[in-house]
N, C-alpha and C. Protein backbone atom coordinates (compact mmCIF):
# COMPACT_ATOMS: atom_id res chain seq x y z
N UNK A 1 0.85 -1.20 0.00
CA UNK A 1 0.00 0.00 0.00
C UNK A 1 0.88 1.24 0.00
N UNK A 2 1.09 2.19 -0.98
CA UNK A 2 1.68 3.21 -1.34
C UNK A 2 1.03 4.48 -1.24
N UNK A 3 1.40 5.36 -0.44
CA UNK A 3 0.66 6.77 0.01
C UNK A 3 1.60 7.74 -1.13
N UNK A 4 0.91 8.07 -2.10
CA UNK A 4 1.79 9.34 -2.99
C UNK A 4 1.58 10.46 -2.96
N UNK A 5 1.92 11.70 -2.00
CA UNK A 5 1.52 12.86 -2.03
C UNK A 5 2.25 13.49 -3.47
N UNK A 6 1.23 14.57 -4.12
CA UNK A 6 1.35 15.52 -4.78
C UNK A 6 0.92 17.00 -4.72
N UNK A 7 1.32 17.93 -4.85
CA UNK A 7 0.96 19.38 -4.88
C UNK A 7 0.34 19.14 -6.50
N UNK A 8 -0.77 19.67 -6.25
CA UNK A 8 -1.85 19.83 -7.68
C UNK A 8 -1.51 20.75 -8.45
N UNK A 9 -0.82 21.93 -7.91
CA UNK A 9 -0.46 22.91 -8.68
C UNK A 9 0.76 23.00 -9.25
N UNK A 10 1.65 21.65 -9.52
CA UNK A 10 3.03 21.24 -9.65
C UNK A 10 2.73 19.63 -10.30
N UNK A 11 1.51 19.30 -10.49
CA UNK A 11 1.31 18.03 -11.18
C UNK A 11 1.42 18.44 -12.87
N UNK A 12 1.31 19.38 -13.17
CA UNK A 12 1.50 19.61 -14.68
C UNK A 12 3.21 19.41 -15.50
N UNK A 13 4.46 19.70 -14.12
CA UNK A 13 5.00 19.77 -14.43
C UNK A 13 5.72 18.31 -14.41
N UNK A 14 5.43 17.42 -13.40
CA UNK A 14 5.63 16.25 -12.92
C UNK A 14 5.42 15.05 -14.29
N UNK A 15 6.51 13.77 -14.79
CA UNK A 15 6.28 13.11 -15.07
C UNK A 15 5.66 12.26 -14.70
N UNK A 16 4.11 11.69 -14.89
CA UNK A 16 3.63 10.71 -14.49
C UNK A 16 3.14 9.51 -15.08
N UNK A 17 3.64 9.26 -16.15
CA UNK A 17 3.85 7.96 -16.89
C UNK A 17 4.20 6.60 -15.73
N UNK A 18 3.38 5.87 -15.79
CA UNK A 18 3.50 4.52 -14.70
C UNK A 18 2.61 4.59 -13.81
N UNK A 19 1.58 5.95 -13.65
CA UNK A 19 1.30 5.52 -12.44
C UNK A 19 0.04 4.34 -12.84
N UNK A 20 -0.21 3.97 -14.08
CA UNK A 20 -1.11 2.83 -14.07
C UNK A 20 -0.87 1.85 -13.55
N UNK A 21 0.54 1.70 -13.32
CA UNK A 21 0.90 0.54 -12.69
C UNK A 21 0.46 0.28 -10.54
N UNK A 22 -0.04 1.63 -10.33
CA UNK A 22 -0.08 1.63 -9.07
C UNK A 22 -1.75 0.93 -9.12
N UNK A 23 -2.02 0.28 -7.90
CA UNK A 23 -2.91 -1.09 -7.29
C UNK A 23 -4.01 -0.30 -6.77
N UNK A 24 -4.72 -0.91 -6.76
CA UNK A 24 -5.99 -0.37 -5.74
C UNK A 24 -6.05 -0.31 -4.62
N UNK A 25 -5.22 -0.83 -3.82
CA UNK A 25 -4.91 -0.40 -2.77
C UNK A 25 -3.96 0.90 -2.43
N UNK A 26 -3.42 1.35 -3.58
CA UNK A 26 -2.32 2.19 -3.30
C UNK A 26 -3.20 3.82 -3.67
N UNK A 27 -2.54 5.06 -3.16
CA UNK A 27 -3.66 5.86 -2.78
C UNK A 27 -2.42 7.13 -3.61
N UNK A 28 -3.26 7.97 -4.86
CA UNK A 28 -2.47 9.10 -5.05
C UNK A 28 -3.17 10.24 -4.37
N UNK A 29 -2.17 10.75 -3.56
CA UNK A 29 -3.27 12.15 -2.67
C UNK A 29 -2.57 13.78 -3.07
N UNK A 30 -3.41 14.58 -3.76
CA UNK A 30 -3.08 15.86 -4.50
C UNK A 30 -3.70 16.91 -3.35
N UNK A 31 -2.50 17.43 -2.93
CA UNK A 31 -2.44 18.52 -2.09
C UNK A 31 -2.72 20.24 -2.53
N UNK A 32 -4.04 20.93 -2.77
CA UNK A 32 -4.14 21.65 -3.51
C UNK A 32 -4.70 23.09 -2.23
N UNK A 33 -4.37 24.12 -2.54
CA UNK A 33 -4.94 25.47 -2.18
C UNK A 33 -6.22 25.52 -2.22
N UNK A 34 -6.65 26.45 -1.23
CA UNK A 34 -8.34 26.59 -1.32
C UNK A 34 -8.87 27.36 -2.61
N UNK A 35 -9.53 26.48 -3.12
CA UNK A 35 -10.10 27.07 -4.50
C UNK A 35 -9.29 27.11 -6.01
N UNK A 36 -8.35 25.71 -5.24
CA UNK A 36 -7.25 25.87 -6.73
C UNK A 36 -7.56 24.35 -6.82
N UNK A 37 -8.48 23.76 -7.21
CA UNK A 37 -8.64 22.50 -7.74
C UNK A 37 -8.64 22.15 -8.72
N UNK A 38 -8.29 22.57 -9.80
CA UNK A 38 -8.11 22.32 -11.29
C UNK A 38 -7.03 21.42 -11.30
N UNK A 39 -7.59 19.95 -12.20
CA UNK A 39 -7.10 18.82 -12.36
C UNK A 39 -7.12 19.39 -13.98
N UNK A 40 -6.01 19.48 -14.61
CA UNK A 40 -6.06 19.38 -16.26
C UNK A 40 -6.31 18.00 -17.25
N UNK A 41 -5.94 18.36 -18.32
CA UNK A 41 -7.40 17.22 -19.41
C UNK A 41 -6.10 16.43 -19.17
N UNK A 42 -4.33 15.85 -19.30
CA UNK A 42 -3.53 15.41 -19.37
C UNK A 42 -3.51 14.51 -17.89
N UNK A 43 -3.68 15.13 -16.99
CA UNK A 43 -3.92 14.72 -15.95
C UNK A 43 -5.31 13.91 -15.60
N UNK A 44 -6.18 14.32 -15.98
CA UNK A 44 -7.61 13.81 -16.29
C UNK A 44 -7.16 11.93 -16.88
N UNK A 45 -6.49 12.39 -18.26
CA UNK A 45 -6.15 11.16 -18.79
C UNK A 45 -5.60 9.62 -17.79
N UNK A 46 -4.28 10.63 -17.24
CA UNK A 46 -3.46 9.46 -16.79
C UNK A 46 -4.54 9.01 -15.40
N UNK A 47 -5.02 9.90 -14.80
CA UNK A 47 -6.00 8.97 -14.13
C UNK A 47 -6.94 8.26 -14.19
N UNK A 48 -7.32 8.17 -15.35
CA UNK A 48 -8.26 7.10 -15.76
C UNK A 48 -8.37 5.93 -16.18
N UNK A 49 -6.63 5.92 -16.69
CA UNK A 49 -6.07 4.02 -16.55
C UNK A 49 -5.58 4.10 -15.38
N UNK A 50 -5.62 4.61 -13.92
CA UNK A 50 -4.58 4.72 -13.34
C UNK A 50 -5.75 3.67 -11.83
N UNK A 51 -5.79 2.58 -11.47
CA UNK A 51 -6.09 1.97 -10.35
C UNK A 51 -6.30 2.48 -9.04
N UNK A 52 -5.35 3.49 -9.18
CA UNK A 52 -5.42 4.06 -7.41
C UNK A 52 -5.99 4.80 -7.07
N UNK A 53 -6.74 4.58 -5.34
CA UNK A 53 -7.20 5.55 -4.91
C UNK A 53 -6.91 6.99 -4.98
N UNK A 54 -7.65 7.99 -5.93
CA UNK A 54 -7.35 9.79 -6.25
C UNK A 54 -8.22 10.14 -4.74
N UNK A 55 -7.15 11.09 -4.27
CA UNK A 55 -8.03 11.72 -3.30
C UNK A 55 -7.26 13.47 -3.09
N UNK A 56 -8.11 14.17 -2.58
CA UNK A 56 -7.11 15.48 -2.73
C UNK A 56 -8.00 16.24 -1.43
N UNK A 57 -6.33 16.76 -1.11
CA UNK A 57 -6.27 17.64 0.16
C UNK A 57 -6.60 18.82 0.02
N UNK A 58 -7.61 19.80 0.61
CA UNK A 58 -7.02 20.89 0.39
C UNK A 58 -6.46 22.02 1.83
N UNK A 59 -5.60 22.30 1.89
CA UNK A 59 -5.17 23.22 2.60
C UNK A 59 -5.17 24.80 1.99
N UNK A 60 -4.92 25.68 3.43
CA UNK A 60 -5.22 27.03 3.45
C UNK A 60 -4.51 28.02 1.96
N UNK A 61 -4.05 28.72 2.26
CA UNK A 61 -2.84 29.42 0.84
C UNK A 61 -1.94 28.59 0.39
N UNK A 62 -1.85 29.34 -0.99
CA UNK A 62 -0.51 28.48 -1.32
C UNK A 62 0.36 27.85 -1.14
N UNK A 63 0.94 28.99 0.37
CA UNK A 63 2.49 28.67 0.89
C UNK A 63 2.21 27.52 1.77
N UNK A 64 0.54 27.31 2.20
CA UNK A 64 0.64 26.31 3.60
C UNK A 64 0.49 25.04 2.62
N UNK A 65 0.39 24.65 1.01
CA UNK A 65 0.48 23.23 0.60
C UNK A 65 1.83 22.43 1.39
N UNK A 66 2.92 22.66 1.02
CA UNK A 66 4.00 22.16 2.18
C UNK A 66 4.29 21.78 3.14
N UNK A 67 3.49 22.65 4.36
CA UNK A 67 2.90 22.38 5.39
C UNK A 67 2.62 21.52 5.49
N UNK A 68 1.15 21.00 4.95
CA UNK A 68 -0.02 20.87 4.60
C UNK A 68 0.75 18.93 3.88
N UNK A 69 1.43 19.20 3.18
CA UNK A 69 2.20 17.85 2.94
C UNK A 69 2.82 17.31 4.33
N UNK A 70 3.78 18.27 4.70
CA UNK A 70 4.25 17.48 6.15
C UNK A 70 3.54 17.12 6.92
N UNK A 71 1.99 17.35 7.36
CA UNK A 71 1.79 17.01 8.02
C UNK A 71 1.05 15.52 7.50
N UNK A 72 0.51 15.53 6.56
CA UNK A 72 -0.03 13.93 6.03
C UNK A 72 1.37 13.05 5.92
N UNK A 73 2.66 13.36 5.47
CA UNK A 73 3.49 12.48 5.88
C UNK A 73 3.61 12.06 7.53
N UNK A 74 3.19 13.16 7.69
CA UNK A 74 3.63 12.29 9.58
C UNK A 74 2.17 11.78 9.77
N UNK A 75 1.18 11.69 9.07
CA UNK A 75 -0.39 11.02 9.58
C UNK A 75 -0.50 9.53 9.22
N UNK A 76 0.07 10.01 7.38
CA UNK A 76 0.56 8.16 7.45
C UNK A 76 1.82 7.34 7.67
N UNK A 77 2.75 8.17 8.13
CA UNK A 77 4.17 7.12 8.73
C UNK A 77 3.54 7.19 10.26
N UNK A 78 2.60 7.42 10.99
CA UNK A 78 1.91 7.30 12.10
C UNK A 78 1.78 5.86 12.42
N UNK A 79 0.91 5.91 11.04
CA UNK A 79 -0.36 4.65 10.67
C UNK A 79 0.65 3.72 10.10
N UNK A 80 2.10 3.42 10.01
CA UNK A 80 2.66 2.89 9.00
C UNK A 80 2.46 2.34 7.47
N UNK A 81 2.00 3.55 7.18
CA UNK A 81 2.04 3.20 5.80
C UNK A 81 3.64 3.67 4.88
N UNK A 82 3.78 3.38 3.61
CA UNK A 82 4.73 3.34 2.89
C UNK A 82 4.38 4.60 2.08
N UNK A 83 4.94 5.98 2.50
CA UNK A 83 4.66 7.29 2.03
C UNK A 83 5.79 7.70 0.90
N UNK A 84 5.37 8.40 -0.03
CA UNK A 84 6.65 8.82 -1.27
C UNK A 84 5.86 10.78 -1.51
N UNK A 85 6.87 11.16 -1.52
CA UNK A 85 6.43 12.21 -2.24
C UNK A 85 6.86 12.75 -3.65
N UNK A 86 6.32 13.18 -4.30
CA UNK A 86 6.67 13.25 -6.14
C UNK A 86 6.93 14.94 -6.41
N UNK A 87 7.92 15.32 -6.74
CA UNK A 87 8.06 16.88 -6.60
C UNK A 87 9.17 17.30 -7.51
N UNK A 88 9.27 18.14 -8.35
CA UNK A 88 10.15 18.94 -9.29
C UNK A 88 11.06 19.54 -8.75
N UNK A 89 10.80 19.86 -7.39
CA UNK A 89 11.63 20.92 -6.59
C UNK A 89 12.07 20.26 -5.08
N UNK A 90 12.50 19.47 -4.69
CA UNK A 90 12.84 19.22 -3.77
C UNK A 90 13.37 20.17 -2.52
N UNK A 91 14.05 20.86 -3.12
CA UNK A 91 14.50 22.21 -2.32
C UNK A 91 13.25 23.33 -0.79
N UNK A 92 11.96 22.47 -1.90
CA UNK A 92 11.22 23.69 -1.53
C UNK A 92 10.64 22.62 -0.36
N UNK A 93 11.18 21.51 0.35
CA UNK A 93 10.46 20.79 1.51
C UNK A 93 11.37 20.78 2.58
N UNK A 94 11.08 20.83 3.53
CA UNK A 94 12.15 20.83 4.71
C UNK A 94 13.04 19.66 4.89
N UNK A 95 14.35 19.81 5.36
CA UNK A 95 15.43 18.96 4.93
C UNK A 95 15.17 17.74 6.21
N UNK A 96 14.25 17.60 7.07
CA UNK A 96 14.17 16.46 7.23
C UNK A 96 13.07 15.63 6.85
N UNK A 97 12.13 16.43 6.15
CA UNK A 97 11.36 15.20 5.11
C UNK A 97 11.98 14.46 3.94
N UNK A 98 13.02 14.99 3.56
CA UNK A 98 13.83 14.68 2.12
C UNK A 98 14.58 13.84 3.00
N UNK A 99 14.82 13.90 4.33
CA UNK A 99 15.81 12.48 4.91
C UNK A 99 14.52 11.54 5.08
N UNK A 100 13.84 11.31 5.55
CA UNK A 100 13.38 10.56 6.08
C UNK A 100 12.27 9.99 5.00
N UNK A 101 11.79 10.65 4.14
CA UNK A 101 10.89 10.07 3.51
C UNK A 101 11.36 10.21 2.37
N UNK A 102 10.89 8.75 0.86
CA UNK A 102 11.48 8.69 -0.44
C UNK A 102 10.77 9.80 -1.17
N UNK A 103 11.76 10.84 -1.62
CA UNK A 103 11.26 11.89 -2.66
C UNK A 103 11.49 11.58 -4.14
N UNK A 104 10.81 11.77 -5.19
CA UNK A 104 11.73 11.07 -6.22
C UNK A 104 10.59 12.62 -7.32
N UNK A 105 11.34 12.32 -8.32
CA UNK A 105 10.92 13.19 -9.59
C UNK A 105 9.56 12.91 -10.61
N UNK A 106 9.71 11.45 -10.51
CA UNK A 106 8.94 10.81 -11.36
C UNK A 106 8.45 9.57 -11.26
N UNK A 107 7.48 9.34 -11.49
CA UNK A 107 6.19 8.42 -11.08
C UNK A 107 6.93 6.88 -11.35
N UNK A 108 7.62 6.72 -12.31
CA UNK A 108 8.42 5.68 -12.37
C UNK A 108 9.42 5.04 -11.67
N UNK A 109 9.76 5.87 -11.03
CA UNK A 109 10.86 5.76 -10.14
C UNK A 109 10.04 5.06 -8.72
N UNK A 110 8.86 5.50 -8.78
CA UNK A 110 8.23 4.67 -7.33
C UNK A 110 7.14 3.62 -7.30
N UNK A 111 6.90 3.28 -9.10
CA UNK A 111 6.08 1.86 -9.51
C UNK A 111 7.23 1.11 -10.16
N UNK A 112 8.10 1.33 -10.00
CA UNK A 112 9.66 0.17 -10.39
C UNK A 112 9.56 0.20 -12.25
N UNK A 113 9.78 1.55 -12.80
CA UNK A 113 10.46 1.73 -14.08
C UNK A 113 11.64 2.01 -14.67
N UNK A 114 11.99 3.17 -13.67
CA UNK A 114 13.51 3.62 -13.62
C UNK A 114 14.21 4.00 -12.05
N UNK A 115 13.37 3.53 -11.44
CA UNK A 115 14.08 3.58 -9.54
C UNK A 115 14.97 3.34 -9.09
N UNK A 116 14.99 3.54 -8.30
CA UNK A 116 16.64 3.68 -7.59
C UNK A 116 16.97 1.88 -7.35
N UNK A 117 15.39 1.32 -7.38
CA UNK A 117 15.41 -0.16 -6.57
C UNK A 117 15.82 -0.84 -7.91
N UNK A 118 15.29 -0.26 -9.11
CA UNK A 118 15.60 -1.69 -10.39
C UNK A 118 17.12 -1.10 -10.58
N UNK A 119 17.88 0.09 -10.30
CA UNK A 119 19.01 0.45 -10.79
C UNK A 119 20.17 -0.83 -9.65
N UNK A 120 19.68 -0.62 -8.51
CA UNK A 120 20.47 -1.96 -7.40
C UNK A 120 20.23 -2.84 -7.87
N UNK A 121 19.25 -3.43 -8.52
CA UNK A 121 19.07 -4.84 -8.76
C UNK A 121 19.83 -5.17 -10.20
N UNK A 122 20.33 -3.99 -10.99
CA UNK A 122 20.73 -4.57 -11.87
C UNK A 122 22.26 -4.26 -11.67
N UNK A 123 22.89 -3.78 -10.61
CA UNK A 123 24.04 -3.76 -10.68
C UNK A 123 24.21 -4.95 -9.35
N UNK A 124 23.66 -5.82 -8.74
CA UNK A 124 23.66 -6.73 -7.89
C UNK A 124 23.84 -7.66 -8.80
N UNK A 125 22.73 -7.61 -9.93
CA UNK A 125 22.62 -8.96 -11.09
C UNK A 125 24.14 -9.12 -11.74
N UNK A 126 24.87 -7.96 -12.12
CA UNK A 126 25.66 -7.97 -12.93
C UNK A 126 27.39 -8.22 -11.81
N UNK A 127 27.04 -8.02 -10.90
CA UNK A 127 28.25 -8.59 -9.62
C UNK A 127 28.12 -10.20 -10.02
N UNK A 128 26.64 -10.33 -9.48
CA UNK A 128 27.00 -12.29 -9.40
C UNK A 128 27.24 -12.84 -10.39
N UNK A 129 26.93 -12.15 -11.70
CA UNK A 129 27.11 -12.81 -12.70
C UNK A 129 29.18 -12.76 -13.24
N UNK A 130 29.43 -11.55 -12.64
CA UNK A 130 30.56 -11.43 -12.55
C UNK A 130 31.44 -12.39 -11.55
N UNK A 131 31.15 -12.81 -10.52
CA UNK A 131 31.54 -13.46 -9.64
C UNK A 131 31.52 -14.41 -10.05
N UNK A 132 30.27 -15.66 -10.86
CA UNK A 132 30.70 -16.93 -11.40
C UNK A 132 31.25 -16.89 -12.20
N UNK A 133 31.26 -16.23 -12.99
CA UNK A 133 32.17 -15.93 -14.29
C UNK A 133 33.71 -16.09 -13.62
N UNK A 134 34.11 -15.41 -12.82
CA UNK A 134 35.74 -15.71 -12.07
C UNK A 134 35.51 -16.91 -11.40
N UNK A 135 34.61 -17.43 -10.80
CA UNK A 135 34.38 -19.04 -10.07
C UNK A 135 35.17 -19.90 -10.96
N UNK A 136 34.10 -19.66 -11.94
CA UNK A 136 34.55 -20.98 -13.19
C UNK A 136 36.01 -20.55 -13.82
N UNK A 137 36.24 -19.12 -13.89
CA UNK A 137 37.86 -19.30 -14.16
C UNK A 137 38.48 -19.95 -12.96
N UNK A 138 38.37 -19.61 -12.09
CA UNK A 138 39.22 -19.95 -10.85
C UNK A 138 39.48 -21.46 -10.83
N UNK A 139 38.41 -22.09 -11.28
CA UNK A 139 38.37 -23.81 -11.07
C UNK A 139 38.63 -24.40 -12.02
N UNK A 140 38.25 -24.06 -13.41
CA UNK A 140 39.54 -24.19 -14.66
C UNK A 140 40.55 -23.98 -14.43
N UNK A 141 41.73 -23.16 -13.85
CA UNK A 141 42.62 -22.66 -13.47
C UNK A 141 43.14 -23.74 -12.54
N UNK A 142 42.63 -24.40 -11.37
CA UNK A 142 43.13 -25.31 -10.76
C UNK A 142 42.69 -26.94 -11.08
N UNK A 143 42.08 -27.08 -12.44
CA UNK A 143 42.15 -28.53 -12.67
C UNK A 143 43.30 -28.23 -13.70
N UNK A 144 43.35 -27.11 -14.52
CA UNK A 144 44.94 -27.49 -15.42
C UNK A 144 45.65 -26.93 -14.23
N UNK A 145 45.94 -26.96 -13.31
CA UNK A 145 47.24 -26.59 -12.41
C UNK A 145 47.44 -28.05 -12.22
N UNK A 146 46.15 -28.74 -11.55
CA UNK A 146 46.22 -29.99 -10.59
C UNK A 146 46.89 -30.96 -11.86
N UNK A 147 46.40 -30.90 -12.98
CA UNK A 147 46.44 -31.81 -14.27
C UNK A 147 47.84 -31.84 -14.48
N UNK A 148 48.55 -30.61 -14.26
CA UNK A 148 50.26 -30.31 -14.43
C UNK A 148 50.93 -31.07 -13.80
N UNK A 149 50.70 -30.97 -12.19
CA UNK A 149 51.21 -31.27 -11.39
C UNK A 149 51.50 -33.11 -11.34
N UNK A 150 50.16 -33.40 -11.75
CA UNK A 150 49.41 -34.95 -11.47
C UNK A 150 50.85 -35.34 -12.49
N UNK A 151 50.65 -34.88 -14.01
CA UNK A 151 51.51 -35.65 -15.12
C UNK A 151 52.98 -35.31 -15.28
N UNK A 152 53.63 -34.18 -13.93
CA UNK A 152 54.78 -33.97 -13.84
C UNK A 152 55.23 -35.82 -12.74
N UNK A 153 54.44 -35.27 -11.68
CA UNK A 153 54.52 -36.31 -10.47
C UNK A 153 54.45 -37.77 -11.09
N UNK A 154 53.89 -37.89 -12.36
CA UNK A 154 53.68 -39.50 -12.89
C UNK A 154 55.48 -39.53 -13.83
N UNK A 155 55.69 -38.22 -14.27
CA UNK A 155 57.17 -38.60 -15.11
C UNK A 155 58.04 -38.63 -14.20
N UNK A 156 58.28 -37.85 -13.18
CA UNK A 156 59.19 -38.25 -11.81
C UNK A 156 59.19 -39.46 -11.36
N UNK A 157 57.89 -40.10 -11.44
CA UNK A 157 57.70 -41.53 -10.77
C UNK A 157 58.58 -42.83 -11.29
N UNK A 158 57.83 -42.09 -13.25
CA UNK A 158 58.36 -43.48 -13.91
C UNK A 158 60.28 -43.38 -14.26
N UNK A 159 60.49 -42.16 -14.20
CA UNK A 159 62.30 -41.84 -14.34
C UNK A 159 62.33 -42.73 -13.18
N UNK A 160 62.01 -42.35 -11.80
CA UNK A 160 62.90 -43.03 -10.39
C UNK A 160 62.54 -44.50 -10.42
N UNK A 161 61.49 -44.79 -11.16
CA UNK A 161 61.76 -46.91 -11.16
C UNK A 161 63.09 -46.96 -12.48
N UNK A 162 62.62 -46.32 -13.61
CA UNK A 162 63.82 -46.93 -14.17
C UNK A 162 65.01 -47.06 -14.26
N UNK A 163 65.47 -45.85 -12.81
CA UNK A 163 66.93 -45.66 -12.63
C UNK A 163 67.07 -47.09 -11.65
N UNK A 164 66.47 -47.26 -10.47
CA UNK A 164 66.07 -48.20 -9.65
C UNK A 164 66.36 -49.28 -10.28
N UNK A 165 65.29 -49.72 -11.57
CA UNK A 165 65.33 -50.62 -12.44
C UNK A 165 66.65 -51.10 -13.02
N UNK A 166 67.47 -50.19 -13.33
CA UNK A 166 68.82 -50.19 -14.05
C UNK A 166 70.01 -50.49 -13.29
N UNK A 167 69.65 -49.76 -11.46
CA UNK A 167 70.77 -50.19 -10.77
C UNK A 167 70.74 -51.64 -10.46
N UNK A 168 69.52 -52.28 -10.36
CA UNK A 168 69.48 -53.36 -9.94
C UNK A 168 70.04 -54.07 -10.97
N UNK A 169 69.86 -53.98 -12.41
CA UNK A 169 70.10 -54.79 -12.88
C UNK A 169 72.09 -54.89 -13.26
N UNK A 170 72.61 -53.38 -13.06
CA UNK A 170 73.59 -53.30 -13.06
C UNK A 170 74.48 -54.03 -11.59
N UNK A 171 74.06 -53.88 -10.82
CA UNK A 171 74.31 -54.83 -9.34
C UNK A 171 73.59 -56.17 -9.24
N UNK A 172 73.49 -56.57 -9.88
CA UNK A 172 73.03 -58.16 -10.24
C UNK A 172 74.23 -58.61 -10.46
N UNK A 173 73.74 -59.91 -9.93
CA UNK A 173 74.87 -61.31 -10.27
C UNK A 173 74.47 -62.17 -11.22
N UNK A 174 74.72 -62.83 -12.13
CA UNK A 174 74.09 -63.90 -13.20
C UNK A 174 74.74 -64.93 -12.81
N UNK A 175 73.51 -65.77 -12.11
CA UNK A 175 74.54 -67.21 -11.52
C UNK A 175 73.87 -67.84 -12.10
N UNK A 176 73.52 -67.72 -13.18
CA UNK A 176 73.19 -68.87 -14.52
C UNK A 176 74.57 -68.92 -15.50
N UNK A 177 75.49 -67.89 -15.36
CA UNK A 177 76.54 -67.77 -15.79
C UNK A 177 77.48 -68.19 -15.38
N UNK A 178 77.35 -68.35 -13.71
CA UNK A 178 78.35 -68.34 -12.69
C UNK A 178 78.67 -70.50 -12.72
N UNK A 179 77.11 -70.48 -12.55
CA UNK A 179 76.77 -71.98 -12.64
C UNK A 179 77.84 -72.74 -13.81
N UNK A 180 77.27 -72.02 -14.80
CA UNK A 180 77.53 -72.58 -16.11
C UNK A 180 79.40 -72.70 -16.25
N UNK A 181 79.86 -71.76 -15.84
CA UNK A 181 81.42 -71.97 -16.61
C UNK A 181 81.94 -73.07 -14.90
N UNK A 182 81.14 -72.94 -13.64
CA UNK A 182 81.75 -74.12 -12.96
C UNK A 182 81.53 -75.31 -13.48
N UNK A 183 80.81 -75.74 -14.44
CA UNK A 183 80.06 -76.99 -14.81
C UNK A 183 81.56 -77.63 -15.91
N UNK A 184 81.80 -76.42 -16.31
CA UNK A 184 82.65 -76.18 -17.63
C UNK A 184 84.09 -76.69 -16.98
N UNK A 185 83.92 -76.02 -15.88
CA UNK A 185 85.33 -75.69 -15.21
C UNK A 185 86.44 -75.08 -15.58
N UNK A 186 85.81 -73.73 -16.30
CA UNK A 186 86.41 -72.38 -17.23
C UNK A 186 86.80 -71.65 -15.94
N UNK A 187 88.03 -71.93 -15.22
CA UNK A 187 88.91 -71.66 -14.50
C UNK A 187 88.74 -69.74 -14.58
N UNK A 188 89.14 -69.65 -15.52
CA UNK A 188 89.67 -68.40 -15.86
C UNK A 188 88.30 -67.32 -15.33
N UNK A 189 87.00 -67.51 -16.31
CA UNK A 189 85.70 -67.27 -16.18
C UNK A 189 85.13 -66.98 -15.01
N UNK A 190 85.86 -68.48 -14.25
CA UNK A 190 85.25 -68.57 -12.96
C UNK A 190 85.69 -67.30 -11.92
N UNK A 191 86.96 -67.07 -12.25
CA UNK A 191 88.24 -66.26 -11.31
C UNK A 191 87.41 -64.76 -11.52
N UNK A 192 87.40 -64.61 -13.04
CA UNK A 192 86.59 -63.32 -13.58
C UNK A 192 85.42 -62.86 -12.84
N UNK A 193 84.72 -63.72 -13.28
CA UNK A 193 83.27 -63.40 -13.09
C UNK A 193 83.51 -63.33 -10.86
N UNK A 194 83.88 -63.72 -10.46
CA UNK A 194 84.13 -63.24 -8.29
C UNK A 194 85.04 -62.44 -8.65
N UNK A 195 85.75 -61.52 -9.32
CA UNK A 195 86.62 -60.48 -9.60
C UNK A 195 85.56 -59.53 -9.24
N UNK A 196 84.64 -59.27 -10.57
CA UNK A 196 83.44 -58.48 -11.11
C UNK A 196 82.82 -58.58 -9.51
N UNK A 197 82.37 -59.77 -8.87
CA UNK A 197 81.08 -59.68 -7.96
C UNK A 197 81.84 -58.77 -6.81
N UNK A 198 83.40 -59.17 -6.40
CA UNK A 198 83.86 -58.78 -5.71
C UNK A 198 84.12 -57.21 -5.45
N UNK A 199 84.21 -56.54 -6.76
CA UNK A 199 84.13 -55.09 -7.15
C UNK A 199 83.23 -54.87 -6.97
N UNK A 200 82.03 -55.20 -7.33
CA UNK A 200 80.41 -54.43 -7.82
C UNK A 200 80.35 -54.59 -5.81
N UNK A 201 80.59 -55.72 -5.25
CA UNK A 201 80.03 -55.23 -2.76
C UNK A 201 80.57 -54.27 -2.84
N UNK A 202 82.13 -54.06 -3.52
CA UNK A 202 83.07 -53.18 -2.80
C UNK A 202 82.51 -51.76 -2.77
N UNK A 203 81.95 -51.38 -4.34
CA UNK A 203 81.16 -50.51 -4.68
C UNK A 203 79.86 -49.87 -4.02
N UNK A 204 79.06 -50.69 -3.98
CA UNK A 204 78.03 -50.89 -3.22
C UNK A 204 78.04 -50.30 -1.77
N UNK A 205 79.37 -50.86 -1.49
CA UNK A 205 79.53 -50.41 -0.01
C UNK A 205 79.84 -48.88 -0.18
């Protein structure tokens, strides 16, 4: 439920495109001078697609419309309702109604066309969308890191068996060889080959 004060004599100048969008529950209230009630044919128009309760104030002279506004803002933030005021001139309301209550220029700005609320929502939209956007770099980024790492750690692996692989086979004994020239009784072979074994402990050690 939306309370919209207006000065009647400042609605001509006021954009009010959107307010069709305001509900039947929501209430436009035109704050006018005694004997200055003239609603124009433009104005006439937009209220006639327009849903919301029209109702109009009138207060004493000119100068007391202002007044005359402050005090229906404090009648319905009383009652808690959700009060806006719509004004060309902001200047001309006392500086703690412009704190405390939403002033805006144009009718759009307070049925969600060009407001302050769709302008946050689209720079909120455009953060998160920014934020997964770096997610998914971030996690691309660490499966080719992890992927690096994984197929460095697998060539380190297979180098250290085949050095492993090589010492062993270089520190091996062949006693199919050893067997064979005692069978023979290749003296010489025999002497050789415990030469070799005898070098390769010494080594070892």
């Amino acid at each position: 439920m939306k309370y919209v004060l207006i000065s009647l004599s400042e609605s001509s100048k006021l954009d009010l495109s959107g307010a069709e969008k305001l509900g039947k529950t929501d209430h436009l209230v035109f704050v006018h001078a005694k004997g200055k009630k003239t609603v124009s044919a433009k104005l006439k128009e937009i209220l006639s697609d327009c849903a919301a309760e029209v109702e109009y104030f009138e207060a004493g002279e000119a100068s007391d419309v202002i007044p005359a506004i402050s005090y229906l803002i404090g009648y319905y933030t009383a009652g808690k309702k959700d009060v806006f005021v719509l004004t060309a001139d902001k200047d001309k309301l006392p500086v703690k109604i412009c704190k405390d209550i939403k002033v805006y220029s144009a009718m759009k700005s307070i049925t969600g066309g060009t407001g302050k609320a769709a302008s946050n929502s689209t720079k909120s939209s455009s953060s998160k969308t920014g934020t997964a956007k770096k997610t998914v770099a971030k996690k691309t980024a660490a499966k080719k890191t992890t992927s690096k790492k994984s197929t460095a750690s697998k060539s380190a692996a297979k180098k250290t068996t085949a050095k492993k692989s090589t010492a062993k086979k270089d520190s091996g004994v062949n006693v199919t060889s050893l067997l064979d020239s005692l069978s023979k009784g290749d003296t010489k072979k025999i002497s050789k080959q415990f030469t070799d074994l005898a070098t390769q402990l010494m080594k070892g050690k």
